[in-house]
C-alpha atoms as a PDB file:
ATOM      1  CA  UNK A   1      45.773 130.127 206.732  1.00  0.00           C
ATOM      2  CA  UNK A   2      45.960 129.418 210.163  1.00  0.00           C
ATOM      3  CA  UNK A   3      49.048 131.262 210.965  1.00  0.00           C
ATOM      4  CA  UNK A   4      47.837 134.142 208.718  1.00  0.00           C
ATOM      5  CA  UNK A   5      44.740 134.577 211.468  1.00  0.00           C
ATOM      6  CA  UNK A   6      46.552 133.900 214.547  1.00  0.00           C
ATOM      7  CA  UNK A   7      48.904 136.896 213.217  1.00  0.00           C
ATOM      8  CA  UNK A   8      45.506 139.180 212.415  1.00  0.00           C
ATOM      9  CA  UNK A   9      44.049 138.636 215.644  1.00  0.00           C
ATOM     10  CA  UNK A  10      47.420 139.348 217.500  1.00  0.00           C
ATOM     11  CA  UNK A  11      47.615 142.589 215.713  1.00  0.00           C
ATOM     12  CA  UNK A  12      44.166 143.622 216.698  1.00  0.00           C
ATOM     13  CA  UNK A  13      44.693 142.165 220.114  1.00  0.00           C
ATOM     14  CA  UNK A  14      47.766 144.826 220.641  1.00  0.00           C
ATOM     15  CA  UNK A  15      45.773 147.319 218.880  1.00  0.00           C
ATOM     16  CA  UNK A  16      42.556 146.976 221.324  1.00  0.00           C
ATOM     17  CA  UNK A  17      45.717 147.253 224.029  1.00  0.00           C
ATOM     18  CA  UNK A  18      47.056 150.469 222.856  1.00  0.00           C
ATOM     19  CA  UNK A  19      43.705 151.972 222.639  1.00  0.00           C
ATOM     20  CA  UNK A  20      42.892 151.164 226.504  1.00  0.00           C
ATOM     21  CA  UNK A  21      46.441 151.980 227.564  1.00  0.00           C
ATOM     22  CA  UNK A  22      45.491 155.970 225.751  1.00  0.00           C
ATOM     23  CA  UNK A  23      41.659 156.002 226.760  1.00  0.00           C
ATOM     24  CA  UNK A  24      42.832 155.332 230.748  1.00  0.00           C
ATOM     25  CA  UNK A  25      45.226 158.296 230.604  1.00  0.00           C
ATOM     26  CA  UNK A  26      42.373 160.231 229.074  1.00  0.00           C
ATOM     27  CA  UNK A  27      39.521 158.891 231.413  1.00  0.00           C
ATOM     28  CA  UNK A  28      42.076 159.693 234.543  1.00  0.00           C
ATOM     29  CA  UNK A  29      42.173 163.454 233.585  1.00  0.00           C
ATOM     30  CA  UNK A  30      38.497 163.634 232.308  1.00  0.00           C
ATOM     31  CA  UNK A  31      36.720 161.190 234.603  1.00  0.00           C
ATOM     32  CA  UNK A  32      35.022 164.615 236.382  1.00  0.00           C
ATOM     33  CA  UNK A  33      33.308 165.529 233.642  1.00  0.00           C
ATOM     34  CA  UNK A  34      32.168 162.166 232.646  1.00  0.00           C
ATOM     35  CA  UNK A  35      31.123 161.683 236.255  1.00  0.00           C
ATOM     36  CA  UNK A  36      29.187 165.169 236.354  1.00  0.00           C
ATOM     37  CA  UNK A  37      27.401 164.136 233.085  1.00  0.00           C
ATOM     38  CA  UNK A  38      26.181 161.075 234.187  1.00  0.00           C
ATOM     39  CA  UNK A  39      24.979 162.707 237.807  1.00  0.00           C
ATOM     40  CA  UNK A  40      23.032 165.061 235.559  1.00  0.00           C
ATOM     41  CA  UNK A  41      21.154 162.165 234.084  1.00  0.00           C
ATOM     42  CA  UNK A  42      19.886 161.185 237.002  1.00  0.00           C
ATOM     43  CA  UNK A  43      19.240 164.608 238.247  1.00  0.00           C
ATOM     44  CA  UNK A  44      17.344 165.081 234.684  1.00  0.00           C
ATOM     45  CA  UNK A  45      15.235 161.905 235.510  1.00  0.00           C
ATOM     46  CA  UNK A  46      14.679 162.782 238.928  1.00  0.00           C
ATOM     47  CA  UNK A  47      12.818 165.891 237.405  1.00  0.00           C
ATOM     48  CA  UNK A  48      10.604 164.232 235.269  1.00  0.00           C
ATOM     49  CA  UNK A  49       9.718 161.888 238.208  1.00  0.00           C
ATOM     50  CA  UNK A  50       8.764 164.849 239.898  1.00  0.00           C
ATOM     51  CA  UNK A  51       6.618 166.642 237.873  1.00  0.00           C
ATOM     52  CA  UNK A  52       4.651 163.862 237.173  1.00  0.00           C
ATOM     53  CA  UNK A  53       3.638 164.012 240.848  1.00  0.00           C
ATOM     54  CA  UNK A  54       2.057 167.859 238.908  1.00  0.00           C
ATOM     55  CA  UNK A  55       0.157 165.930 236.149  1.00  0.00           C
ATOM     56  CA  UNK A  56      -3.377 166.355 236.010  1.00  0.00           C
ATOM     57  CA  UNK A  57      -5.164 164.748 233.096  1.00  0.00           C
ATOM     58  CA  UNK A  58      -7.405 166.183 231.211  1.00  0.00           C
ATOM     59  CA  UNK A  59      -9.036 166.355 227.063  1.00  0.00           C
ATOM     60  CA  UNK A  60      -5.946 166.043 224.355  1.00  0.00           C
ATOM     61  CA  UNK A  61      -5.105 168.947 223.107  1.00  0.00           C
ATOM     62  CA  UNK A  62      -5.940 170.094 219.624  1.00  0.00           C
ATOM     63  CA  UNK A  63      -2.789 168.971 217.561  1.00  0.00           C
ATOM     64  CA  UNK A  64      -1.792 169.360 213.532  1.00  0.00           C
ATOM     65  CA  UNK A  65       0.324 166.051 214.213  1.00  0.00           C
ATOM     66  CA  UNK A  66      -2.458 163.809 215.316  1.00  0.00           C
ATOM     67  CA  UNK A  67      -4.902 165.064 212.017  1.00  0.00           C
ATOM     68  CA  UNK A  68      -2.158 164.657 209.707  1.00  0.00           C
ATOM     69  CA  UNK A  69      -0.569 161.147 210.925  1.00  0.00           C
ATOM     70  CA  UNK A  70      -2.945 157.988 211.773  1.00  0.00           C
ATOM     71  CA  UNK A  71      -2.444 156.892 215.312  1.00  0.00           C
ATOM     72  CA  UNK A  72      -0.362 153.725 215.778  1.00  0.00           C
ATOM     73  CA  UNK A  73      -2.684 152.543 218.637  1.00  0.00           C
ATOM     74  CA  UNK A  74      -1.175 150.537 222.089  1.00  0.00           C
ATOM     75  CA  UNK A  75      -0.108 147.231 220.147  1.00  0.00           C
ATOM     76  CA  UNK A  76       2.705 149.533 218.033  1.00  0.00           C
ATOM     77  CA  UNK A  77       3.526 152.073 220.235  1.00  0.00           C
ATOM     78  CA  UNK A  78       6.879 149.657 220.573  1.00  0.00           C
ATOM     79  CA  UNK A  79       7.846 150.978 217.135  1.00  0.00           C
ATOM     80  CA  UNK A  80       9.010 154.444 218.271  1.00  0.00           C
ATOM     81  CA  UNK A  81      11.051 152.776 221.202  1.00  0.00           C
ATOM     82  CA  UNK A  82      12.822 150.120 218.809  1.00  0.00           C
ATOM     83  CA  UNK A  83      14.134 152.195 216.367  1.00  0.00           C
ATOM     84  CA  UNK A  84      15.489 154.854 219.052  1.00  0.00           C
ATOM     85  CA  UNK A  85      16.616 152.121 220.963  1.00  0.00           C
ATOM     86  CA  UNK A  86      18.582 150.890 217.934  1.00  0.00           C
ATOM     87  CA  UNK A  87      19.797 154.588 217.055  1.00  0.00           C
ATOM     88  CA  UNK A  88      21.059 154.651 220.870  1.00  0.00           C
ATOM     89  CA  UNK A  89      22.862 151.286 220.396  1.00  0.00           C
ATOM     90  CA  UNK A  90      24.192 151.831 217.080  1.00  0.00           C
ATOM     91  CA  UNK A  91      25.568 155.093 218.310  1.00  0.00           C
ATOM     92  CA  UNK A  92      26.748 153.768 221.731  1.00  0.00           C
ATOM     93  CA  UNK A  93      28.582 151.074 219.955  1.00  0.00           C
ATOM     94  CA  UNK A  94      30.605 153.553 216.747  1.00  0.00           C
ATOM     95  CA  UNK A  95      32.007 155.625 220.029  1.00  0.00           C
ATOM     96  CA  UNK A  96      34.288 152.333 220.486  1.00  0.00           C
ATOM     97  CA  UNK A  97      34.601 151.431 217.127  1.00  0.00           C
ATOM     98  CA  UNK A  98      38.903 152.585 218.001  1.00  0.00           C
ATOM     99  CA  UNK A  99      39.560 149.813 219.761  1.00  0.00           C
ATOM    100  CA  UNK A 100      39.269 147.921 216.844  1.00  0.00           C
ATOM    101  CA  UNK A 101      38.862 149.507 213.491  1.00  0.00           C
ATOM    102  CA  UNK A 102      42.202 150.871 211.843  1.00  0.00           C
ATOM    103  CA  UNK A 103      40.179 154.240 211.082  1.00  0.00           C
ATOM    104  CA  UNK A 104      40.788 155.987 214.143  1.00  0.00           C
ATOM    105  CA  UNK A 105      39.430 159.515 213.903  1.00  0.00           C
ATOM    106  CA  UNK A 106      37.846 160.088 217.707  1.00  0.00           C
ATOM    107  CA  UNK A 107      39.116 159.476 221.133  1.00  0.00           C
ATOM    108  CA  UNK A 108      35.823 157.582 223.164  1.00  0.00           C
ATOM    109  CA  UNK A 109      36.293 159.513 226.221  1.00  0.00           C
ATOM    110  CA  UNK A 110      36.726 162.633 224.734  1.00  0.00           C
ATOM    111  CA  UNK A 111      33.339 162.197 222.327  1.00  0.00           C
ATOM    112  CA  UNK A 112      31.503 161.437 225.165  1.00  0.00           C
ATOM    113  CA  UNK A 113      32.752 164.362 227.317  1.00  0.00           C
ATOM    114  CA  UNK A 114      30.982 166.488 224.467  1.00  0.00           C
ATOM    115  CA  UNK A 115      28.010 164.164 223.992  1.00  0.00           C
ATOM    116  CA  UNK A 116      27.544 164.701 227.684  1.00  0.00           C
ATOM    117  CA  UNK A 117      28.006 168.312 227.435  1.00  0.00           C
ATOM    118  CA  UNK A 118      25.363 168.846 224.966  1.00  0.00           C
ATOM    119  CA  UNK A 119      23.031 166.477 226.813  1.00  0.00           C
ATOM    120  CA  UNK A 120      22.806 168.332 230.493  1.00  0.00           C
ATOM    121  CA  UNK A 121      22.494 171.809 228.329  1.00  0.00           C
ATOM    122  CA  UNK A 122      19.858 170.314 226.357  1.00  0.00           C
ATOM    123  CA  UNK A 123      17.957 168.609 229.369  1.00  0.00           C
ATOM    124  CA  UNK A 124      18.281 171.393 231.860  1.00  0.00           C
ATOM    125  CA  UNK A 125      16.122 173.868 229.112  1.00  0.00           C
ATOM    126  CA  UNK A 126      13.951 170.715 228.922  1.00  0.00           C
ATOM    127  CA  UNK A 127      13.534 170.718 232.674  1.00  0.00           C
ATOM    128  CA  UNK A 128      13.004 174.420 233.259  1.00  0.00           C
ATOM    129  CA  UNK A 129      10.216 174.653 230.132  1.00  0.00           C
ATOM    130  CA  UNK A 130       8.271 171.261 231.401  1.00  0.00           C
ATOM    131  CA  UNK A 131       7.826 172.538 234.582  1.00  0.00           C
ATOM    132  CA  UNK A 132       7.217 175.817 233.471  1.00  0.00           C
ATOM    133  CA  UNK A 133       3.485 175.072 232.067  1.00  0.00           C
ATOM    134  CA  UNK A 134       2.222 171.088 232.369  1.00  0.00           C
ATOM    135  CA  UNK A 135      -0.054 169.791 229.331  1.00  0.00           C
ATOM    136  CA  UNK A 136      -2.338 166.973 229.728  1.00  0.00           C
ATOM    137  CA  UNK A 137      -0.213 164.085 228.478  1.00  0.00           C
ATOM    138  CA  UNK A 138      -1.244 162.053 225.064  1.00  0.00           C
ATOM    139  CA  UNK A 139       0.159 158.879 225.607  1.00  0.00           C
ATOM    140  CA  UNK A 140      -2.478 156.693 226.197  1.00  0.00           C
ATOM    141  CA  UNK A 141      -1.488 155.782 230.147  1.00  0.00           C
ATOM    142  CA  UNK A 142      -1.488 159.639 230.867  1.00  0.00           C
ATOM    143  CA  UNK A 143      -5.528 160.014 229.554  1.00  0.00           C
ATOM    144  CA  UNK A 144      -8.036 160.472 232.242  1.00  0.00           C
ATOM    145  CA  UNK A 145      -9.385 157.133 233.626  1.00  0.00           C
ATOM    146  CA  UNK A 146      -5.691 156.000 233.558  1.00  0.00           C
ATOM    147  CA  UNK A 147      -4.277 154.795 236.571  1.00  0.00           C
ATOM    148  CA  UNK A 148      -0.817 156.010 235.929  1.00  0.00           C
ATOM    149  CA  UNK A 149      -1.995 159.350 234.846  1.00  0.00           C
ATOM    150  CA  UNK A 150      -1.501 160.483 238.460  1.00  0.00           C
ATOM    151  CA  UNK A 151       0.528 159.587 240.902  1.00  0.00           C
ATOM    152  CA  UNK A 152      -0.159 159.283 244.931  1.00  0.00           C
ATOM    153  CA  UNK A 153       1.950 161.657 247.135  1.00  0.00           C
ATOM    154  CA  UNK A 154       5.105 160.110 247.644  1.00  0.00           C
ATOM    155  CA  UNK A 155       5.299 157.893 250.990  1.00  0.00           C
ATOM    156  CA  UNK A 156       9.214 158.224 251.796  1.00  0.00           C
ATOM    157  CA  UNK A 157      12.038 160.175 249.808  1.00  0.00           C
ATOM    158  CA  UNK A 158      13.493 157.110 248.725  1.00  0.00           C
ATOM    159  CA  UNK A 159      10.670 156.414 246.663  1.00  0.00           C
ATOM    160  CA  UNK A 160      11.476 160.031 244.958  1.00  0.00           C
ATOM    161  CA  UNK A 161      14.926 159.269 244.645  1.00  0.00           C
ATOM    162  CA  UNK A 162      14.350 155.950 243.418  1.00  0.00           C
ATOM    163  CA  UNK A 163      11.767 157.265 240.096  1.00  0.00           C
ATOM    164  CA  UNK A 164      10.887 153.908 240.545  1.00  0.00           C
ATOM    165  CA  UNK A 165      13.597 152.809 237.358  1.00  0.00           C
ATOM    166  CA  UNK A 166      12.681 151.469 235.084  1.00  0.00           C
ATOM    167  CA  UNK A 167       8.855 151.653 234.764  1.00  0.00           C
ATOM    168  CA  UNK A 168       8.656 155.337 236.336  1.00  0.00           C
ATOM    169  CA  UNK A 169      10.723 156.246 232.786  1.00  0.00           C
ATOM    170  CA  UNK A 170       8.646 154.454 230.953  1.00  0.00           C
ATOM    171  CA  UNK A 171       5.180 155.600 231.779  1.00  0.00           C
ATOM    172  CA  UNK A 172       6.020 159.210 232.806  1.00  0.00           C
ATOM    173  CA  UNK A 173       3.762 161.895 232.448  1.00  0.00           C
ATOM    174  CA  UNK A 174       4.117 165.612 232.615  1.00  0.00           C
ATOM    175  CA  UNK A 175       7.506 166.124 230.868  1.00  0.00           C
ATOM    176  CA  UNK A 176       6.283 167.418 227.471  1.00  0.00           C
ATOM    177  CA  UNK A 177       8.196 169.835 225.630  1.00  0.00           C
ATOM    178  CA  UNK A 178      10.498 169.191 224.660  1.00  0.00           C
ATOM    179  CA  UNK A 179      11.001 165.128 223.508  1.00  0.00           C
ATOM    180  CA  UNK A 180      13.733 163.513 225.310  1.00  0.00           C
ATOM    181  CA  UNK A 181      13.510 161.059 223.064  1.00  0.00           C
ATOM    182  CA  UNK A 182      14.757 163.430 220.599  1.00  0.00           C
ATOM    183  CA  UNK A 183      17.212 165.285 222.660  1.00  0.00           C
ATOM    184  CA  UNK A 184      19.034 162.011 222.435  1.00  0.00           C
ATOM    185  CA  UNK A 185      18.729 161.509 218.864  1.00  0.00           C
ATOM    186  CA  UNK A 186      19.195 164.226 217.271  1.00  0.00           C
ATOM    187  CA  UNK A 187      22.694 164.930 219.575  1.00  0.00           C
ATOM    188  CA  UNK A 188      24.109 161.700 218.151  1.00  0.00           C
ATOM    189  CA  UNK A 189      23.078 162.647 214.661  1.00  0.00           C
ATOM    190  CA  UNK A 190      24.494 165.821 214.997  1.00  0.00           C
ATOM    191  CA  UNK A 191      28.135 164.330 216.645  1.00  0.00           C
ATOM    192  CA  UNK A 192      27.965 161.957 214.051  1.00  0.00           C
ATOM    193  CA  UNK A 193      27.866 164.287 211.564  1.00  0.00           C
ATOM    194  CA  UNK A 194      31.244 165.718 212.652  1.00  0.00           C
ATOM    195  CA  UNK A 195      33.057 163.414 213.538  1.00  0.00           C
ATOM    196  CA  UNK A 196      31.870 160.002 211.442  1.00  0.00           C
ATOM    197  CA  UNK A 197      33.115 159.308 208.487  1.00  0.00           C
ATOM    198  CA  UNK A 198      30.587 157.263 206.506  1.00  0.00           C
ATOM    199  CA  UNK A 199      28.221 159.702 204.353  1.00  0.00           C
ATOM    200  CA  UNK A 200      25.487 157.363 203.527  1.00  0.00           C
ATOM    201  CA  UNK A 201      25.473 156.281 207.404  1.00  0.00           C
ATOM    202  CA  UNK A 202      24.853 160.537 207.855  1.00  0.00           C
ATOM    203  CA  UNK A 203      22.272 160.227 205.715  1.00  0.00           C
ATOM    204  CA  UNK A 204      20.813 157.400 207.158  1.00  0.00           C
ATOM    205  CA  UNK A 205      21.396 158.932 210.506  1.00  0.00           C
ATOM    206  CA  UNK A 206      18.898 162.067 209.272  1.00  0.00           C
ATOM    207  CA  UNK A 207      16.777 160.014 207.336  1.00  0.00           C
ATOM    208  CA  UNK A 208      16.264 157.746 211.021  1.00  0.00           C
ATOM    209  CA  UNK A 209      15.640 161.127 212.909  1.00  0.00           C
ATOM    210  CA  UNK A 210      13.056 162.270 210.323  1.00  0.00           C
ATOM    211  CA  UNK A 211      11.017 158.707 211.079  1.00  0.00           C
ATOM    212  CA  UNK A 212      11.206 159.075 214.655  1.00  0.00           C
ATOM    213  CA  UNK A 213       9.949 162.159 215.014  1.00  0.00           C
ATOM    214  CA  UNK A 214       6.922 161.046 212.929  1.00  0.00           C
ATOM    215  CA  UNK A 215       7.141 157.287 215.281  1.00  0.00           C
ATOM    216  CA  UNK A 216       6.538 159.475 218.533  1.00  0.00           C
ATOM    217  CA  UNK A 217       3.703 161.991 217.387  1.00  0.00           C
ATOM    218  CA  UNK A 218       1.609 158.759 215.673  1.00  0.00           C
ATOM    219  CA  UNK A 219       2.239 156.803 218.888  1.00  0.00           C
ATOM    220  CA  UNK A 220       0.837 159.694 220.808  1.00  0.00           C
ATOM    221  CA  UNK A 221       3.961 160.251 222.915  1.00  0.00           C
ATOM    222  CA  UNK A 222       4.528 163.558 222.852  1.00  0.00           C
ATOM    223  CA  UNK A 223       2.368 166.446 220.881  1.00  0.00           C
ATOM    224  CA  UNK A 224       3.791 167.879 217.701  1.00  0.00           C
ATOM    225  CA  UNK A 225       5.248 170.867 219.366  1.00  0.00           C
ATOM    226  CA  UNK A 226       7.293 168.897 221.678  1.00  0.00           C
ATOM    227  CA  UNK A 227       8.922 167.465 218.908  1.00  0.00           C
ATOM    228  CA  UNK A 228       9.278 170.678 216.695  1.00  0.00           C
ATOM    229  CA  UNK A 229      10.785 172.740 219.660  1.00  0.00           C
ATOM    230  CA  UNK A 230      13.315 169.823 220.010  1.00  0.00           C
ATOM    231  CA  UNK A 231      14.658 170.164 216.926  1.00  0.00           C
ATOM    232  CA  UNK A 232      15.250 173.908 216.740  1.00  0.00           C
ATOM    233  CA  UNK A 233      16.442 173.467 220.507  1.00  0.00           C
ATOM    234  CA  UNK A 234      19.112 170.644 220.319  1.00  0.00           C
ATOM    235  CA  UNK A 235      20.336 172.268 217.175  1.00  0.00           C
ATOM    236  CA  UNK A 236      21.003 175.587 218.578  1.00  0.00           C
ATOM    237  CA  UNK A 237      22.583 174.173 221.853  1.00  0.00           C
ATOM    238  CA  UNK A 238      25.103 171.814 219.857  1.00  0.00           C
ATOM    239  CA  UNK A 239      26.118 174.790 217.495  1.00  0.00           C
ATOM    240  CA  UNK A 240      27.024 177.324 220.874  1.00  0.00           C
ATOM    241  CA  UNK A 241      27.829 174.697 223.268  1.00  0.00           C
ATOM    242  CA  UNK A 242      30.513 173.551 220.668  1.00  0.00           C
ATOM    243  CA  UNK A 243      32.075 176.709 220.285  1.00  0.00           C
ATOM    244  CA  UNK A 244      32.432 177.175 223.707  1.00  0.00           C
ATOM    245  CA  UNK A 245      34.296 173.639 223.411  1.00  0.00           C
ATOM    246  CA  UNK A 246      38.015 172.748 222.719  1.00  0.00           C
ATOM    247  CA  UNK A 247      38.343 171.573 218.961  1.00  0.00           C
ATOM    248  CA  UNK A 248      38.134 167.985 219.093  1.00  0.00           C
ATOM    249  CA  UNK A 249      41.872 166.422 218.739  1.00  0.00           C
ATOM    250  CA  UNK A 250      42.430 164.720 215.078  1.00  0.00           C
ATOM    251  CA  UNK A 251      43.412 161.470 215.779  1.00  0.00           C
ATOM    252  CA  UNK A 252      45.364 161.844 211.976  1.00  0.00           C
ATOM    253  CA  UNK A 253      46.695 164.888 213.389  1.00  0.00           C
ATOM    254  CA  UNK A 254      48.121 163.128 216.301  1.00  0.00           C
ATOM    255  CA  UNK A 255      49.747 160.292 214.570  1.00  0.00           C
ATOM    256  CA  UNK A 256      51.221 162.857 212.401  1.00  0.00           C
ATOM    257  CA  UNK A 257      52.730 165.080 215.623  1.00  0.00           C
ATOM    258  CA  UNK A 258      54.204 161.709 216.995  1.00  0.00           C
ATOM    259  CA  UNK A 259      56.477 161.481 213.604  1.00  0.00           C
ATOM    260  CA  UNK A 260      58.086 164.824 214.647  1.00  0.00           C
ATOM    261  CA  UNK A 261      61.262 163.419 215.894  1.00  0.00           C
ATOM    262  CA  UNK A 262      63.677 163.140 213.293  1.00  0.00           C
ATOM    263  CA  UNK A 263      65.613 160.947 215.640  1.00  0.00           C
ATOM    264  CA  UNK A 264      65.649 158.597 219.159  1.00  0.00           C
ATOM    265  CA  UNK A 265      68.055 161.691 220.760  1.00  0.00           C
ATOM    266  CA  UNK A 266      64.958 164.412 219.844  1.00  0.00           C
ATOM    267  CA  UNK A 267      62.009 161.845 220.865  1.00  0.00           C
ATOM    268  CA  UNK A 268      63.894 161.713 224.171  1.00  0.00           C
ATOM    269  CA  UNK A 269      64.846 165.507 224.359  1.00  0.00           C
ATOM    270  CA  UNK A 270      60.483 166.128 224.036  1.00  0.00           C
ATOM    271  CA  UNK A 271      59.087 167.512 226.993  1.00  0.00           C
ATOM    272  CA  UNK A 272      56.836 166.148 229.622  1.00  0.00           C
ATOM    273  CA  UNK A 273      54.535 168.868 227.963  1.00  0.00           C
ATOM    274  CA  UNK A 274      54.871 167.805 224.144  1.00  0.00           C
ATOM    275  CA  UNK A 275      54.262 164.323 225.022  1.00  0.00           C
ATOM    276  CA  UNK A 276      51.285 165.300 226.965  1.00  0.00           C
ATOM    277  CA  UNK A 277      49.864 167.201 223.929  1.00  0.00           C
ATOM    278  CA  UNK A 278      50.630 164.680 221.511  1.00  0.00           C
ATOM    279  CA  UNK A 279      48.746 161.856 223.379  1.00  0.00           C
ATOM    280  CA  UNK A 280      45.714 163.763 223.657  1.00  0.00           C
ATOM    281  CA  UNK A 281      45.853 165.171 219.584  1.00  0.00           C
ATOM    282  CA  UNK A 282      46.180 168.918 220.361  1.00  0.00           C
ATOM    283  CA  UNK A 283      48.661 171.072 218.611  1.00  0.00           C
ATOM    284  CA  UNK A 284      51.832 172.522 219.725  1.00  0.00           C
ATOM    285  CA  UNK A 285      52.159 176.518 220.039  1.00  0.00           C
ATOM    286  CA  UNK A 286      53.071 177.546 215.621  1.00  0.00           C
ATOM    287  CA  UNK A 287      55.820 178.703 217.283  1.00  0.00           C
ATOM    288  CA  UNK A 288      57.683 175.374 218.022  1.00  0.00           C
ATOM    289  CA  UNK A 289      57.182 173.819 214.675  1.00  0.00           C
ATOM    290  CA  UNK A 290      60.800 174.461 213.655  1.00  0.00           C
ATOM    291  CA  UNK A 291      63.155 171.331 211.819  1.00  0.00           C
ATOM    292  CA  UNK A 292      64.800 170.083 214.936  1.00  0.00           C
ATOM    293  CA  UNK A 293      68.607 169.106 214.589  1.00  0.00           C
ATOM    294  CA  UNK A 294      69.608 165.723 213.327  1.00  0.00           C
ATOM    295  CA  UNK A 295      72.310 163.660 214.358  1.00  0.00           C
ATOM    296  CA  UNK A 296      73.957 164.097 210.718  1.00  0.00           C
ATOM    297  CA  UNK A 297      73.716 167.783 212.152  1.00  0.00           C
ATOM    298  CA  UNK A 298      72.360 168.685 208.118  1.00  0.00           C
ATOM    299  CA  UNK A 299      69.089 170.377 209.948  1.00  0.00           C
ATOM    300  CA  UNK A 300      69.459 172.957 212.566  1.00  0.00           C
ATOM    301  CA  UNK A 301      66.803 175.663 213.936  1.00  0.00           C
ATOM    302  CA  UNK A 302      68.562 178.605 212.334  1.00  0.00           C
ATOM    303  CA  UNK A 303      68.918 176.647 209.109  1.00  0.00           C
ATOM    304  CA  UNK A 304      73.371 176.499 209.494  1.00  0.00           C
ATOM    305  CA  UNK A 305      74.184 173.193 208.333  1.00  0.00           C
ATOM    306  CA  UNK A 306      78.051 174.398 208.061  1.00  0.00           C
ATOM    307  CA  UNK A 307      78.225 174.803 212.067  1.00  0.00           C
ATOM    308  CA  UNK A 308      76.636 171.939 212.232  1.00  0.00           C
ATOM    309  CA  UNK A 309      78.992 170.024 210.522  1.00  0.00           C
ATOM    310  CA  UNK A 310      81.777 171.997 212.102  1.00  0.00           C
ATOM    311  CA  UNK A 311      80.413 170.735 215.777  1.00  0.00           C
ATOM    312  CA  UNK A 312      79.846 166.998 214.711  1.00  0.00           C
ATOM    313  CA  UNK A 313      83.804 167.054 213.210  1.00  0.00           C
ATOM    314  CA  UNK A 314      84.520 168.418 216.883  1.00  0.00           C
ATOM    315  CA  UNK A 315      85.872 171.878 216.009  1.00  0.00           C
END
């Protein structure tokens, strides 16, 4: 039993290997965009920092939402951030589910390159409609008689470039339509979706989007519209942004383009290019897939097997 695990957890040990050794050689060619996308989180923050500096407070606004669904009230407001914290998590954690699972269907640095991608596009309509119009915030520290609900001019830039992380993300005020909140989710549903490979977990996935949706309305976090807009928004950026997007490499596909080589000679006579293209799951030109010669010589290019045997005899 013992030497059964020890050989189980070396396998998975040079698994997890072989998965960093690919995801490095990605990362080193896509580290820019990773880089960019996580610059344009902070730039994304930054904004709603600043337009809370905008917020004036004033009556709630008339809402369908808050009629139709009870309000949670302070003491469960924490119910809308647990469960999109543990959508965030959950999702965070299936991205590097290759390092150890068998089922390898996604490269992590490559999903996150289009997560990323369909985050900034998201966020920067966000930005450009919340600072468009500002709504007197419902959550209860944006209310009048709030002290958060405004903030004092800034004293230094720092302080701006700070957003005072993590409570100036927390109690925010200004940044309305659309939810960030479900920016976030419903992009992970929706890459999830493609690329996962559990269908009750898609389900679920939905079914968890559908609840938070109704979480931040009855917690008062964002009016109904900020929420409805969000849904209709992400949606519509996922489907052009992805078009506009590389087909995501197979990772069957890949495994299968590695088994070309009929033989050691023909793995060595590859390319620098082929190899290139085979790490990273994308296809050769239709062209190339031709039978490559053995070294029985009974497969050639133009199909000959007679010269072929003629050349291995030496004639």
């Amino acid at each position: 039993m013992s030497f059964y695990i020890g050989r189980e957890a070396s396998k998975l040990w040079k698994r997890f290997c072989a998965e960093i050794t690919t995801e490095i050689n990605l990362l080193a060619e896509n580290w820019k965009y990773l880089l960019a996308g996580l610059v344009c989180q902070y730039i994304h923050g930054l904004a709603a920092r600043g337009v809370h500096y905008l917020h004036k407070p004033g009556p709630t606004l008339q809402d369908l939402g808050f009629f139709v669904l009870p309000e949670l009230g302070q003491d469960k407001a924490y119910l809308s951030e647990t469960l999109f914290t543990t959508i965030f998590v959950s999702f965070f954690l299936w991205t590097f589910h290759p390092f150890i699972l068998k089922n390898k269907k996604i490269y992590t640095v490559l999903i996150w390159c289009r997560v990323l991608s369909f985050l900034v596009a998201s966020q920067a309509l966000r930005i450009v409609t919340f600072y468009s119009t500002q709504l007197p915030g419902p959550n209860y520290h944006c209310r009048e008689g709030s002290e958060l609900a405004t903030l004092p001019p800034p004293k230094s830039v720092l302080e701006v470039l700070l957003i005072n992380f993590p409570r100036g993300v927390l109690y925010g005020c200004g940044d309305l339509i659309f939810s960030s909140h479900m920016i976030f989710t419903l992009v992970f549903v929706l890459t999830y979706q493609k690329y996962g490979t559990r269908r009750c977990i898609k389900q679920l996935g939905w079914l968890l989007a559908v609840i938070q949706s109704l979480l931040i309305i009855a917690s008062r976090k964002h009016y109904t519209v900020d929420v409805v807009v969000a849904w209709y928004t992400v949606n519509l950026v996922v489907f052009f942004v992805e078009k506009k997007l590389p087909e995501m490499p197979d990772r069957t596909s890949a495994a299968a383009a590695m088994l070309l080589p009929m033989s050691v000679k023909d793995k060595d006579g590859w390319t620098k290019e082929e190899n290139h293209k085979s790490l990273n799951g994308n296809s050769v030109d239709p062209a190339e897939w031709r039978q490559r010669t053995q070294s029985n010589g009974k497969n050639m290019e133009n199909g000959n097997a007679h010269l072929a045997d003629s050349a291995m005899n030496g004639a």
